[in-house]
N, C-alpha and C. Protein backbone atom coordinates (compact mmCIF):
# COMPACT_ATOMS: atom_id res chain seq x y z
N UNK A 1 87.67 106.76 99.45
CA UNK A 1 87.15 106.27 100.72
C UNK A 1 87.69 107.09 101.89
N UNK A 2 88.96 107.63 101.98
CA UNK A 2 89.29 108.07 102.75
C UNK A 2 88.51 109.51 103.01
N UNK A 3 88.49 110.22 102.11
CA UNK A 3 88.51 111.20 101.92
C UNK A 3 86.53 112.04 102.28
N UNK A 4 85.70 110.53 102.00
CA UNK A 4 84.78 110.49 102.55
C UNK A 4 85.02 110.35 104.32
N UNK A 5 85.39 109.59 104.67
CA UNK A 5 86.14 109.29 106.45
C UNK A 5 86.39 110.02 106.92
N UNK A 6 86.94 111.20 106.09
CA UNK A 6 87.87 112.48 106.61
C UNK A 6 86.29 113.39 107.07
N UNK A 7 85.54 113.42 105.84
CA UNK A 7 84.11 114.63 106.01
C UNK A 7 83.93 114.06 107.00
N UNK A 8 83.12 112.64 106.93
CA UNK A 8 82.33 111.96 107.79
C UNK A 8 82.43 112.46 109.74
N UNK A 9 83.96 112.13 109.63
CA UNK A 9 84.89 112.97 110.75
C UNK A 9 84.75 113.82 111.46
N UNK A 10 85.05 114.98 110.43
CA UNK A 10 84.78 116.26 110.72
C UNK A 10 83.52 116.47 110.94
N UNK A 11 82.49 116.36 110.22
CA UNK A 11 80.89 116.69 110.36
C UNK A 11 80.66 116.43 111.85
N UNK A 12 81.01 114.95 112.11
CA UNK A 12 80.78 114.30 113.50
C UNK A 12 81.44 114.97 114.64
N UNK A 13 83.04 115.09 114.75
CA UNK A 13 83.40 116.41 115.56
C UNK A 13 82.51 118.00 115.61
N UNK A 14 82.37 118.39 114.54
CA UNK A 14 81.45 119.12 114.87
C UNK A 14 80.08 119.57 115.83
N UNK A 15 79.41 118.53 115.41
CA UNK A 15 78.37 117.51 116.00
C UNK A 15 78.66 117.49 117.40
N UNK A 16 79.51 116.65 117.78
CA UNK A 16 80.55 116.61 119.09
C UNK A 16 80.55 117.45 119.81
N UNK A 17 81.61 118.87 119.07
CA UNK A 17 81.77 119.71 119.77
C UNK A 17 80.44 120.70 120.15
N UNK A 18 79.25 120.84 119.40
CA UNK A 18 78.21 121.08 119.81
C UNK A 18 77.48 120.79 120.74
N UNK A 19 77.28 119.61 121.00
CA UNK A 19 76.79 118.87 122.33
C UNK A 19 77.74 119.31 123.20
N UNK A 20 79.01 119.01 123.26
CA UNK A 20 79.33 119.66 124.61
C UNK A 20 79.25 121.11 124.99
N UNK A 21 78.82 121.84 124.36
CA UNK A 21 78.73 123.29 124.56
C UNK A 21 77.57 122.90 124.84
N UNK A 22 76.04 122.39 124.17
CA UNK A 22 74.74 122.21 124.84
C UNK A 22 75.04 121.71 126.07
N UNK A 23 75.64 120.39 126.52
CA UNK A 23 75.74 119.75 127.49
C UNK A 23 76.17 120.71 128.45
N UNK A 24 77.25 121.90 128.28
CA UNK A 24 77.70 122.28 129.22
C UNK A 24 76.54 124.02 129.81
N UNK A 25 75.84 124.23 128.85
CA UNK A 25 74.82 125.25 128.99
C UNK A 25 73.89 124.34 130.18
N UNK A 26 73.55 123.47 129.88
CA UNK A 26 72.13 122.72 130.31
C UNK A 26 72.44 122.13 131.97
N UNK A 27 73.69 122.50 131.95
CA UNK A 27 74.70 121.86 133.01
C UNK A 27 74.45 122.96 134.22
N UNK A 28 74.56 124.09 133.72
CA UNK A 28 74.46 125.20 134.60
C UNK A 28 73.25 125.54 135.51
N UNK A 29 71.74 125.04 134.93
CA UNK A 29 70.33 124.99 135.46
C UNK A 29 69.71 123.72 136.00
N UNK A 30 70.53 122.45 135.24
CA UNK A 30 69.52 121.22 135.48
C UNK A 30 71.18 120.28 135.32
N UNK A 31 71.64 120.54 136.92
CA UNK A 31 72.80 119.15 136.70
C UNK A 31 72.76 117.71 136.14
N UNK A 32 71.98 117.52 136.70
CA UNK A 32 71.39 116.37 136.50
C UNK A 32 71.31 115.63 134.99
N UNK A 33 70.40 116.23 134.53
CA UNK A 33 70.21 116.48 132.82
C UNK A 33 71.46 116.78 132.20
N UNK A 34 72.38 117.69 132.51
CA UNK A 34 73.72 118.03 131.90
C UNK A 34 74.74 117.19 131.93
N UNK A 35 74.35 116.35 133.43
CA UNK A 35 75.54 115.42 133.57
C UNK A 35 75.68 113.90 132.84
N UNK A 36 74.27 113.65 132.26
CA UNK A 36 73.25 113.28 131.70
C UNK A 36 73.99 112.95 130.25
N UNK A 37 73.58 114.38 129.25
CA UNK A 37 73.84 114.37 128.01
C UNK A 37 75.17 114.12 127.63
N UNK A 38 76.40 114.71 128.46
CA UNK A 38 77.84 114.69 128.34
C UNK A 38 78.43 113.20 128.63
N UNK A 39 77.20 111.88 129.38
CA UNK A 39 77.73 111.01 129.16
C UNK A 39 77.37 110.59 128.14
N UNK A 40 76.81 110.66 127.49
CA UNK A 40 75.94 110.47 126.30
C UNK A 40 76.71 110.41 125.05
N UNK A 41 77.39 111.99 125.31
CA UNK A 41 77.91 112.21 124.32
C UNK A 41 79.62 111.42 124.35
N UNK A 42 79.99 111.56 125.61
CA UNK A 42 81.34 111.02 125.45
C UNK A 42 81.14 109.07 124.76
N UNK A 43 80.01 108.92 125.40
CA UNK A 43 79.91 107.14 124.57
C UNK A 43 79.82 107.56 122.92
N UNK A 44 79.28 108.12 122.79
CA UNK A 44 78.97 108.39 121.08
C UNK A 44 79.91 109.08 120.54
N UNK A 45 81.00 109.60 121.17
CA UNK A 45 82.31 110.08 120.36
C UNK A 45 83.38 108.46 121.06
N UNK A 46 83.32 107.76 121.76
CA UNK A 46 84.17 106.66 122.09
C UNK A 46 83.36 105.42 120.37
N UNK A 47 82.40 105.39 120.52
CA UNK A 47 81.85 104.13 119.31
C UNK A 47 82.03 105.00 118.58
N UNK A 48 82.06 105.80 118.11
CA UNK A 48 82.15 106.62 117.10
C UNK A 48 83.96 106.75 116.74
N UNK A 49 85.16 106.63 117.65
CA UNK A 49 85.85 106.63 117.17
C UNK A 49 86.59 104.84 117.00
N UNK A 50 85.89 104.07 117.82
CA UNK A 50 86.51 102.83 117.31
C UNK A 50 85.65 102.26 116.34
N UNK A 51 84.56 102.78 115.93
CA UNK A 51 83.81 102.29 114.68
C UNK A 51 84.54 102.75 113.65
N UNK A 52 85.12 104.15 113.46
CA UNK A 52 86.16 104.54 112.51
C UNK A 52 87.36 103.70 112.13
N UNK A 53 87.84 103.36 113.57
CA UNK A 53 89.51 102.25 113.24
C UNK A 53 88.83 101.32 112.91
N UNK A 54 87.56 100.38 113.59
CA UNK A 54 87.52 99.56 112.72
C UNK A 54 87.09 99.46 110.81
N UNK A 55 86.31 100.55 110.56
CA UNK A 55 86.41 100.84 109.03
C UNK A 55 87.81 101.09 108.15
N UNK A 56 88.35 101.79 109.05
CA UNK A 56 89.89 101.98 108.34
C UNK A 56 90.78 100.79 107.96
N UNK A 57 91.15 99.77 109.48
CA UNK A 57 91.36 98.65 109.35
C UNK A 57 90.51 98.09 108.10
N UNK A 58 89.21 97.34 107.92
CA UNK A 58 88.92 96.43 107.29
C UNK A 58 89.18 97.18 106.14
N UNK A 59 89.07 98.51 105.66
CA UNK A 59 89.69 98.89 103.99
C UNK A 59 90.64 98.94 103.82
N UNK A 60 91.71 99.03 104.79
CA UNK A 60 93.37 98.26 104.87
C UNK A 60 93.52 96.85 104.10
N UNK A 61 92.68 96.48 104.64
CA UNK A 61 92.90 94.68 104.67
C UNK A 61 92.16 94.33 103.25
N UNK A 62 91.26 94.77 103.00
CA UNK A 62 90.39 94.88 101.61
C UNK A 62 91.63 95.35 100.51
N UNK A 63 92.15 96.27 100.64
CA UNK A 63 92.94 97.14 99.74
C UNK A 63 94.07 95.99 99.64
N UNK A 64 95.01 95.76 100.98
CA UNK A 64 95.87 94.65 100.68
C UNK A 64 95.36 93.14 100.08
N UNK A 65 94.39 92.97 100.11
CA UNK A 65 94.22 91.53 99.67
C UNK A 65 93.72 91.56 98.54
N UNK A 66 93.30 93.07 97.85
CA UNK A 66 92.61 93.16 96.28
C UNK A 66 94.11 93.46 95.58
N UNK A 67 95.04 94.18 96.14
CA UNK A 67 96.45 94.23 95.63
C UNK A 67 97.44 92.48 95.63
N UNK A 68 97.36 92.06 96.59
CA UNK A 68 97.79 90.72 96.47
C UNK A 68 97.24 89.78 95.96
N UNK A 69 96.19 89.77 95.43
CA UNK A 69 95.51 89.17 94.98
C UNK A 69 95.75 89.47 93.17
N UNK A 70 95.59 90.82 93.16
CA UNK A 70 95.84 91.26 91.35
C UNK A 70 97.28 90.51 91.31
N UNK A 71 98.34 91.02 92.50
CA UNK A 71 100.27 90.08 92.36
C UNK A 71 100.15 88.89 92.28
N UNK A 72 99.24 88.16 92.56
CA UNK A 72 99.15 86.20 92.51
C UNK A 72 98.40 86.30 91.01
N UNK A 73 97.78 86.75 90.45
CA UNK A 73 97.06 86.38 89.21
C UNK A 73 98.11 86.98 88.53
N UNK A 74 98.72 87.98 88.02
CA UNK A 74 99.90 88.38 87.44
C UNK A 74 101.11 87.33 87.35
N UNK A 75 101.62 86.89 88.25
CA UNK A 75 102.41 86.03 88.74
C UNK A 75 101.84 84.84 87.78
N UNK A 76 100.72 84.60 87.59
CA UNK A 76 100.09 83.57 86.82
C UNK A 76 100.34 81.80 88.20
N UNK A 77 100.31 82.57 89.43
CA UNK A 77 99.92 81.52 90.73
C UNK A 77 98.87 81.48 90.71
């Protein structure tokens, strides 16, 4: 899982860092429009990075409660 999170990540930074190089080309002829896409993009790298903590978190919490859960049935609780 992680390791998918990690691509997912990266691909998306990528992504990221692309738009702001578009954003900042488009910036130079049509302010407006440039000033435009770069908010655009900064919301979609902000949900984009607390949509991540929250995935990380809930497979935290998944992982601990499928592990505590196997220690209570072992335990024979």
């Amino acid at each position: 899982m992680t390791e998918m999170l990690h691509r997912l990540t990266c691909i998306f930074g990528d992504l990221a860092l692309l738009a702001f190089v578009c954003a900042g080309l488009v910036m130079m002829f049509a302010p407006a429009t440039g000033r435009q896409m770069l908010k655009n993009v900064f919301i979609a790298v902000g949900l984009f990075v607390v949509a991540s903590m929250l995935l990380q978190a809930s497979c935290s919490a998944l992982r601990n409660a499928k592990r505590d859960n196997h220690l209570t049935v072992r335990r024979g609780g």
